[in-house]
PDB file of N, CA and C in Angstrom:
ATOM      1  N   UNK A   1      28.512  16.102  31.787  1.00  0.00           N
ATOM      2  CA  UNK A   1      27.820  17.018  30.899  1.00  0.00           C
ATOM      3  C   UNK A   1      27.213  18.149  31.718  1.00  0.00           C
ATOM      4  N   UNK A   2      27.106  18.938  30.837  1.00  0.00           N
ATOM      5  CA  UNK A   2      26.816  20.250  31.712  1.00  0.00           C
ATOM      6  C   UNK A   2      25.074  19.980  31.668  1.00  0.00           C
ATOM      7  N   UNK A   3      24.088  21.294  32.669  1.00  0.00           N
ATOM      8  CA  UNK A   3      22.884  20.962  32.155  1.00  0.00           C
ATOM      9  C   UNK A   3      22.091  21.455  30.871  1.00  0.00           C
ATOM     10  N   UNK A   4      22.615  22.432  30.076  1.00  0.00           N
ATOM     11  CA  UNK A   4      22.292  22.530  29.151  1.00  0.00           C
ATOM     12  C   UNK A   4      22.315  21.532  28.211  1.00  0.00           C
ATOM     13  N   UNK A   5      23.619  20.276  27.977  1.00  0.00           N
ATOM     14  CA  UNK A   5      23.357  19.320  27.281  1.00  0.00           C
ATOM     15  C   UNK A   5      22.629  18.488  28.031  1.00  0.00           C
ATOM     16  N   UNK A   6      22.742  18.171  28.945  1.00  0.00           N
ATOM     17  CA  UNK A   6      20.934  17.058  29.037  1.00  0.00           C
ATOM     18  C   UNK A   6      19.999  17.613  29.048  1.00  0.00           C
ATOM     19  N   UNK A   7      19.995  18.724  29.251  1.00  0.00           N
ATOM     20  CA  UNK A   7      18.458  18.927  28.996  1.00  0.00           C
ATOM     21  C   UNK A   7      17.826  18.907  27.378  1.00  0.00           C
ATOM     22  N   UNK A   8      19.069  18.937  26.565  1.00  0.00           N
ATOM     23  CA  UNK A   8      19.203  18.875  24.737  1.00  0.00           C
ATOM     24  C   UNK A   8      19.076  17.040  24.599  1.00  0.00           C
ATOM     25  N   UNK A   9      19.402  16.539  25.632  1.00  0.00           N
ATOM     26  CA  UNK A   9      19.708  15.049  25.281  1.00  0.00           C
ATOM     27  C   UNK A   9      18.133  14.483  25.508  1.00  0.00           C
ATOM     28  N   UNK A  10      17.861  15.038  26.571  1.00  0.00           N
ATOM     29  CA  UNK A  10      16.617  14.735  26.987  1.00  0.00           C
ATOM     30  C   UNK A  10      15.374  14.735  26.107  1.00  0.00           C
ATOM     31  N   UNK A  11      15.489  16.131  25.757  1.00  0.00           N
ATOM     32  CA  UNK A  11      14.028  16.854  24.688  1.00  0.00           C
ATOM     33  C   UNK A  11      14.981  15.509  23.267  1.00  0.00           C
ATOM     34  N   UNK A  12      15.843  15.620  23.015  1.00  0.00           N
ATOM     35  CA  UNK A  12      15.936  14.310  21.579  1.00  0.00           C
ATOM     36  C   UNK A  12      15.542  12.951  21.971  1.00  0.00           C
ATOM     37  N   UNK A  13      15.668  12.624  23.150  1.00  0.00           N
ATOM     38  CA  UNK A  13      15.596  11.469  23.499  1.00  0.00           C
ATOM     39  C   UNK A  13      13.833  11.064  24.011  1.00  0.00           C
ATOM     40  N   UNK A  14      12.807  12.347  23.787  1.00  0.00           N
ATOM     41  CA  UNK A  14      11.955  12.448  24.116  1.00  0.00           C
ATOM     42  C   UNK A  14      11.081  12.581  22.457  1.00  0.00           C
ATOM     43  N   UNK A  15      11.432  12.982  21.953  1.00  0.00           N
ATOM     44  CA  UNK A  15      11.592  13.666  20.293  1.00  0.00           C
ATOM     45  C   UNK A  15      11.638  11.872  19.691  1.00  0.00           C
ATOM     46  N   UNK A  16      12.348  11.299  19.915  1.00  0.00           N
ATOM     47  CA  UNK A  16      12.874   9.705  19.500  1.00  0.00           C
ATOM     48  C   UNK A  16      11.802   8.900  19.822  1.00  0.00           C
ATOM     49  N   UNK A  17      11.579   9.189  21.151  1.00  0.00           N
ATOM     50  CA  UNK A  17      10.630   8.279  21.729  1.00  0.00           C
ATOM     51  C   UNK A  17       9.360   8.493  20.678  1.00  0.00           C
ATOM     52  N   UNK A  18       8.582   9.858  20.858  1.00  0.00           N
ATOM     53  CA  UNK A  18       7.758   9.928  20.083  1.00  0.00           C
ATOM     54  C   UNK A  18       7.536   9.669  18.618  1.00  0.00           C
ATOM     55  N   UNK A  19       8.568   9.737  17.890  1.00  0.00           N
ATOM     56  CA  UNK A  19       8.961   9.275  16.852  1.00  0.00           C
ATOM     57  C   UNK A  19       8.558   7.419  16.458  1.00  0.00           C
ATOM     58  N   UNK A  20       9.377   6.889  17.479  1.00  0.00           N
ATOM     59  CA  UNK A  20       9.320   5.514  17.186  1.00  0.00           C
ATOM     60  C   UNK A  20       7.828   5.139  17.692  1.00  0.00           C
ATOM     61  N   UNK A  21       6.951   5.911  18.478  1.00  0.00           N
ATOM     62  CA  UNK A  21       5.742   5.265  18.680  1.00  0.00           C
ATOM     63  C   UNK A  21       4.839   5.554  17.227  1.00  0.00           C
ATOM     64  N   UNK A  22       4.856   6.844  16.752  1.00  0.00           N
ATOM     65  CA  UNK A  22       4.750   7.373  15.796  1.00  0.00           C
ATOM     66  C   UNK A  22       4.630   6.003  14.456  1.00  0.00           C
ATOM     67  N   UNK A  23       6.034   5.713  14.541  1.00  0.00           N
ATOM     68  CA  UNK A  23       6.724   4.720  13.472  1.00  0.00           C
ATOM     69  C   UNK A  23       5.448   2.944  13.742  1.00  0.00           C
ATOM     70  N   UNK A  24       5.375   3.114  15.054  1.00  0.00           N
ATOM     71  CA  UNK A  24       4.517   2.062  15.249  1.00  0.00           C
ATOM     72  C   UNK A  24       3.480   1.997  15.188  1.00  0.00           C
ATOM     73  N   UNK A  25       2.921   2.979  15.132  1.00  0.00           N
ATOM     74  CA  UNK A  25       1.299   3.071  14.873  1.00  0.00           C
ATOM     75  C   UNK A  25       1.524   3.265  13.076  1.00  0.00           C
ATOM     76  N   UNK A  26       1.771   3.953  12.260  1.00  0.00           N
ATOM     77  CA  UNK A  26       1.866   3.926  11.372  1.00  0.00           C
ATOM     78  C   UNK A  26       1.980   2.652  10.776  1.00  0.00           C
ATOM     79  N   UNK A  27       3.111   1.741  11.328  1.00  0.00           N
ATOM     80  CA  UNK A  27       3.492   0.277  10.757  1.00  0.00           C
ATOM     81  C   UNK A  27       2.135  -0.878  10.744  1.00  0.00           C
ATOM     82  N   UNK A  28       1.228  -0.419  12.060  1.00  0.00           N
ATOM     83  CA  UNK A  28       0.289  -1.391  12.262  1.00  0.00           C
ATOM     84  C   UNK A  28      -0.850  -0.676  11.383  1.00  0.00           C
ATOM     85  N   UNK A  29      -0.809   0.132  10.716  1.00  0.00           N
ATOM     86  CA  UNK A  29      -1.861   0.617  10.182  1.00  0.00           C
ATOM     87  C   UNK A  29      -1.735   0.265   8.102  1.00  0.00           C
ATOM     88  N   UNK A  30      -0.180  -0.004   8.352  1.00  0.00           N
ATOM     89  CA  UNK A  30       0.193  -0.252   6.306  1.00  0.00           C
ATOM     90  C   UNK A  30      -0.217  -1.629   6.585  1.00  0.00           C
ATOM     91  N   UNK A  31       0.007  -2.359   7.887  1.00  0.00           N
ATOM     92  CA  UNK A  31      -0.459  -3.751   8.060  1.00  0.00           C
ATOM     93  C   UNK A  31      -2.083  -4.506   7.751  1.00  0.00           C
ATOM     94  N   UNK A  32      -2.697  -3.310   8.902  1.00  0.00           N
ATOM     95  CA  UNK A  32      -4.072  -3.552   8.627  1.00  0.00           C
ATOM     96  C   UNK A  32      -4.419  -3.006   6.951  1.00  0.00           C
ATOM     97  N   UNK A  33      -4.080  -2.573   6.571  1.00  0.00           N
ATOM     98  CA  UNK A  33      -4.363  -2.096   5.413  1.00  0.00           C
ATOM     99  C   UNK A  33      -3.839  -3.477   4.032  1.00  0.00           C
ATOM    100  N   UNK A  34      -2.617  -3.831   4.488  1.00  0.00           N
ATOM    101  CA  UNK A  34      -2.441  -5.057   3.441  1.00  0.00           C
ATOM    102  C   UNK A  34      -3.322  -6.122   3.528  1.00  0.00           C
ATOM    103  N   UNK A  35      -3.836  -6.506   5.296  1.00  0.00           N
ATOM    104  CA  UNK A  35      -4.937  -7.450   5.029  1.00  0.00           C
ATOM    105  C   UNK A  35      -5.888  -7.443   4.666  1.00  0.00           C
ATOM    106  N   UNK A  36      -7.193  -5.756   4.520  1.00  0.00           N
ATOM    107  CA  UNK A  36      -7.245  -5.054   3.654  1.00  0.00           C
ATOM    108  C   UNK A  36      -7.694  -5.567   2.690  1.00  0.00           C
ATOM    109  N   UNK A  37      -6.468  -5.039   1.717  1.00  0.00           N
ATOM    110  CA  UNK A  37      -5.980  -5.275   0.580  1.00  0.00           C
ATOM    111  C   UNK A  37      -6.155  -6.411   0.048  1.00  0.00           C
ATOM    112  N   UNK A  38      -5.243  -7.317   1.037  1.00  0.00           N
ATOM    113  CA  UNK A  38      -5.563  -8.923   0.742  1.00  0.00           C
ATOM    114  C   UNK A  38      -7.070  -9.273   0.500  1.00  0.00           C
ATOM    115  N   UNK A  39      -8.209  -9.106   1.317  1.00  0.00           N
ATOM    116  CA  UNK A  39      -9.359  -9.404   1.164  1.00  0.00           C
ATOM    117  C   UNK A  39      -9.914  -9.110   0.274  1.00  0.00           C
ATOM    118  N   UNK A  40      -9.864  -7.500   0.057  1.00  0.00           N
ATOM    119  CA  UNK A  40     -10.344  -7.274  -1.532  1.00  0.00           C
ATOM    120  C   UNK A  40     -10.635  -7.915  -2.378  1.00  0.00           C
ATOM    121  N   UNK A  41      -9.096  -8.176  -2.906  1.00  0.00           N
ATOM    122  CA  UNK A  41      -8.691  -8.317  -3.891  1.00  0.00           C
ATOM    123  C   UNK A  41      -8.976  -9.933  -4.419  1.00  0.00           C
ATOM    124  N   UNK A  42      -9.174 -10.807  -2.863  1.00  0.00           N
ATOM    125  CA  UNK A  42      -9.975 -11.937  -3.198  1.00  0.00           C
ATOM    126  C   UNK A  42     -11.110 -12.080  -3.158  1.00  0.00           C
ATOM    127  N   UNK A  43     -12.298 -11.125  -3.000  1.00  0.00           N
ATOM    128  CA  UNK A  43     -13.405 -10.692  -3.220  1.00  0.00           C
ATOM    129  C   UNK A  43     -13.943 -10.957  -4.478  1.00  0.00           C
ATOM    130  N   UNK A  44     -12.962  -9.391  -4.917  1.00  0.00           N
ATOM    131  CA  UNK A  44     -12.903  -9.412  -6.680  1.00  0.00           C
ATOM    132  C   UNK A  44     -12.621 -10.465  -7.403  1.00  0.00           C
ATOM    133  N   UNK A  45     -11.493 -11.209  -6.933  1.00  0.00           N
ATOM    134  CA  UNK A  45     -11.427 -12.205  -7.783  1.00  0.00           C
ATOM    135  C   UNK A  45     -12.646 -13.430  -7.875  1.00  0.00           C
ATOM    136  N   UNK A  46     -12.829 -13.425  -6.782  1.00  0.00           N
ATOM    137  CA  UNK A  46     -14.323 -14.058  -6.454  1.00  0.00           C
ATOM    138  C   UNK A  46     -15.508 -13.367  -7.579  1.00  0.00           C
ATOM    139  N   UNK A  47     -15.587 -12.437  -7.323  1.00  0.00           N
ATOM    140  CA  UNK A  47     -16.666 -11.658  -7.782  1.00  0.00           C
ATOM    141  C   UNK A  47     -16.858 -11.412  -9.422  1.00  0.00           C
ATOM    142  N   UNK A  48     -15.462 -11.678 -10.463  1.00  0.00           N
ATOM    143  CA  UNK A  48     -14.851 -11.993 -11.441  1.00  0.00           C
ATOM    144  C   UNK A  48     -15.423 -13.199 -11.978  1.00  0.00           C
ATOM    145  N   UNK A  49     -15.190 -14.219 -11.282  1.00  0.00           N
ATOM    146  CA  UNK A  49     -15.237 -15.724 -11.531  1.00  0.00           C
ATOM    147  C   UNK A  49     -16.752 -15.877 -11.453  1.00  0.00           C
ATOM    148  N   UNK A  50     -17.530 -15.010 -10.401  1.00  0.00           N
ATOM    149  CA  UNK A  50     -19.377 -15.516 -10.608  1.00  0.00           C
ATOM    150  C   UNK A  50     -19.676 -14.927 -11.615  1.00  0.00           C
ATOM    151  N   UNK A  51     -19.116 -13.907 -11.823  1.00  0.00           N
ATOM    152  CA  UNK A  51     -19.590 -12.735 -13.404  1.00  0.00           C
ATOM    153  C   UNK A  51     -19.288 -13.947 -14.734  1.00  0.00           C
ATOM    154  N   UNK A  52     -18.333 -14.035 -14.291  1.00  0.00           N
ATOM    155  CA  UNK A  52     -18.108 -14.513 -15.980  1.00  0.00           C
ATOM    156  C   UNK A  52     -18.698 -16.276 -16.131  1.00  0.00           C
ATOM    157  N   UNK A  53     -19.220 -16.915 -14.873  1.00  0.00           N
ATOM    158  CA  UNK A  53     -19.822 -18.239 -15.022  1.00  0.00           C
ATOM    159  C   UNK A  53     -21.392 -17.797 -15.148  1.00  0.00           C
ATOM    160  N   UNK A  54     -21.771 -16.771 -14.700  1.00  0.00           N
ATOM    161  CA  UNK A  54     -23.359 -15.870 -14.940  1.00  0.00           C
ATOM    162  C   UNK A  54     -23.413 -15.678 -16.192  1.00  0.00           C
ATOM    163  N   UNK A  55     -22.457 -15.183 -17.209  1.00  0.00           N
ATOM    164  CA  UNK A  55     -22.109 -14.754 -18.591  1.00  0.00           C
ATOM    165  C   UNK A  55     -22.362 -16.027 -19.167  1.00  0.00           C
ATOM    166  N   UNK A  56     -21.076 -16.914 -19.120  1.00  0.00           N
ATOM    167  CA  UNK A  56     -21.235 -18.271 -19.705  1.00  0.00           C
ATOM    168  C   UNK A  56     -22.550 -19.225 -19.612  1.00  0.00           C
ATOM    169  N   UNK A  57     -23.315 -18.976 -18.309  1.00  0.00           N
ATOM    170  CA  UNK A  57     -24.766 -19.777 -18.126  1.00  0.00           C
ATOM    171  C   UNK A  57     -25.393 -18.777 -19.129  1.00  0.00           C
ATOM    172  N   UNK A  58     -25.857 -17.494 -19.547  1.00  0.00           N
ATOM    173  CA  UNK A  58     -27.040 -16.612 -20.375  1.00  0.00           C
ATOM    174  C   UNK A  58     -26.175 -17.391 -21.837  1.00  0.00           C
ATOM    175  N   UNK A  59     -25.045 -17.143 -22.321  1.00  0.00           N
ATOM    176  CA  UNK A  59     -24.837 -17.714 -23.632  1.00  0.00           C
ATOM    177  C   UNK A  59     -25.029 -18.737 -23.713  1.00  0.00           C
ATOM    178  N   UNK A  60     -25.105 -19.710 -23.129  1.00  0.00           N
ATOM    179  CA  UNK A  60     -25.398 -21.418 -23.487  1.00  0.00           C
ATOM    180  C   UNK A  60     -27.210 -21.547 -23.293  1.00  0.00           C
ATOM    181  N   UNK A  61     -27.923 -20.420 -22.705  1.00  0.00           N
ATOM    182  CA  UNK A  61     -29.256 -21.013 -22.359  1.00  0.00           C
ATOM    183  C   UNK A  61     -29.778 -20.078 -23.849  1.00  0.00           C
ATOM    184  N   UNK A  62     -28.527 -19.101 -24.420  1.00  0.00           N
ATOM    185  CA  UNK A  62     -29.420 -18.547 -25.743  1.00  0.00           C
ATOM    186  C   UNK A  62     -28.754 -19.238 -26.809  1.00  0.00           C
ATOM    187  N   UNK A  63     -27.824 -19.763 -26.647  1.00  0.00           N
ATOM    188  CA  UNK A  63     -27.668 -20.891 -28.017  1.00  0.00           C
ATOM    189  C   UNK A  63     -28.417 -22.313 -27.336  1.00  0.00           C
ATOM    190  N   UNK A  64     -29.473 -22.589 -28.021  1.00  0.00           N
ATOM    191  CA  UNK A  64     -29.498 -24.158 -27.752  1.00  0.00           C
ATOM    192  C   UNK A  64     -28.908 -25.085 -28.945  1.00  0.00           C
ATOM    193  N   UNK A  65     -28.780 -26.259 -28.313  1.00  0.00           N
ATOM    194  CA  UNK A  65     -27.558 -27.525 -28.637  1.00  0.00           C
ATOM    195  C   UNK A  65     -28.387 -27.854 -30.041  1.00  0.00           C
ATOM    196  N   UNK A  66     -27.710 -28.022 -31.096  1.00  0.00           N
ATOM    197  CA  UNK A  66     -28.964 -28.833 -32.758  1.00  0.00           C
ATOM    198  C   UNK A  66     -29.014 -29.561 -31.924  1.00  0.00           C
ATOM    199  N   UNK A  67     -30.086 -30.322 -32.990  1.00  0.00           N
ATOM    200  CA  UNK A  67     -31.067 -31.374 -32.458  1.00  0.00           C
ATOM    201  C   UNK A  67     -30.214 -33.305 -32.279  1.00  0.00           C
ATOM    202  N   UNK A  68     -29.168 -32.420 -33.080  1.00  0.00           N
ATOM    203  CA  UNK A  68     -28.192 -34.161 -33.257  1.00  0.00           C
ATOM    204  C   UNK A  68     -27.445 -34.364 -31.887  1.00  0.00           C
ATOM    205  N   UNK A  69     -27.313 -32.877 -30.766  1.00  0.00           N
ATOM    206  CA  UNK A  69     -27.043 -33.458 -29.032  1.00  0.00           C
ATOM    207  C   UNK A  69     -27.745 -33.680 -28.673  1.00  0.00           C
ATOM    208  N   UNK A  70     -29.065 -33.357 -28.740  1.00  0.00           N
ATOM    209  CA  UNK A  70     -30.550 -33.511 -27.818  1.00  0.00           C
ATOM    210  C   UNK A  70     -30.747 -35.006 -27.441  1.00  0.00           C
TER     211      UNK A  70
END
Protein backbone atom coordinates (compact mmCIF):
# COMPACT_ATOMS: atom_id res chain seq x y z
CA UNK A 1 0.00 0.00 0.00
CA UNK A 2 1.05 3.22 -0.78
CA UNK A 3 1.30 5.92 2.20
CA UNK A 4 -1.58 7.69 1.54
CA UNK A 5 -3.67 4.50 2.14
CA UNK A 6 -2.31 3.81 5.57
CA UNK A 7 -2.34 6.72 6.65
CA UNK A 8 -6.52 6.47 5.59
CA UNK A 9 -6.32 2.95 7.25
CA UNK A 10 -4.86 4.27 10.21
CA UNK A 11 -7.11 7.55 11.01
CA UNK A 12 -10.32 4.52 10.42
CA UNK A 13 -8.71 2.22 12.42
CA UNK A 14 -8.25 4.97 15.03
CA UNK A 15 -11.95 6.37 14.27
CA UNK A 16 -13.03 2.38 15.21
CA UNK A 17 -11.11 2.28 18.09
CA UNK A 18 -12.78 5.29 19.45
CA UNK A 19 -15.97 4.24 18.44
CA UNK A 20 -15.97 0.86 20.17
CA UNK A 21 -14.76 2.51 23.47
CA UNK A 22 -17.48 4.94 22.87
CA UNK A 23 -19.92 1.75 22.37
CA UNK A 24 -18.56 0.62 25.82
CA UNK A 25 -19.05 3.22 27.95
CA UNK A 26 -22.41 3.79 26.64
CA UNK A 27 -23.26 -0.13 27.14
CA UNK A 28 -22.14 0.12 30.89
CA UNK A 29 -24.16 3.06 31.40
CA UNK A 30 -27.95 1.40 29.72
CA UNK A 31 -26.59 -1.28 32.31
CA UNK A 32 -26.25 0.80 35.30
CA UNK A 33 -29.32 2.33 34.43
CA UNK A 34 -31.44 -1.11 34.17
CA UNK A 35 -30.26 -1.85 37.71
CA UNK A 36 -31.55 1.47 38.23
CA UNK A 37 -34.54 0.74 36.95
CA UNK A 38 -34.70 -2.56 38.55
CA UNK A 39 -34.58 -0.95 42.04
CA UNK A 40 -37.12 1.49 41.45
CA UNK A 41 -39.46 -0.17 40.35
CA UNK A 42 -39.20 -2.56 43.43
CA UNK A 43 -39.34 0.33 45.65
CA UNK A 44 -42.61 1.30 44.17
CA UNK A 45 -43.88 -1.80 44.29
CA UNK A 46 -42.93 -1.86 47.85
CA UNK A 47 -44.18 1.48 48.41
CA UNK A 48 -47.72 0.39 46.66
CA UNK A 49 -48.20 -2.54 48.96
CA UNK A 50 -47.54 -0.19 52.43
CA UNK A 51 -50.06 2.40 50.83
CA UNK A 52 -52.69 0.22 50.24
CA UNK A 53 -52.22 -2.04 53.76
CA UNK A 54 -52.15 1.85 55.49
CA UNK A 55 -55.58 2.28 53.45
CA UNK A 56 -56.97 -1.10 54.46
CA UNK A 57 -55.78 -0.54 58.40
CA UNK A 58 -57.86 3.44 58.39
CA UNK A 59 -61.05 1.48 56.77
CA UNK A 60 -61.31 -1.34 59.22
CA UNK A 61 -60.41 1.02 62.37
CA UNK A 62 -63.54 3.34 60.84
CA UNK A 63 -65.91 0.52 60.36
CA UNK A 64 -66.08 -1.26 63.66
CA UNK A 65 -67.15 -5.10 63.71
CA UNK A 66 -71.47 -5.26 65.14
CA UNK A 67 -71.56 -6.28 68.29
CA UNK A 68 -72.43 -10.14 67.26
CA UNK A 69 -68.08 -10.35 66.38
CA UNK A 70 -67.12 -8.57 69.49
Amino acid sequence: MNDEHTARLERIESALAHLERHYEQLNEVVIEHGRSLARIQSLLQRLGQTVENIELDRIKSTNPKPPHYQ
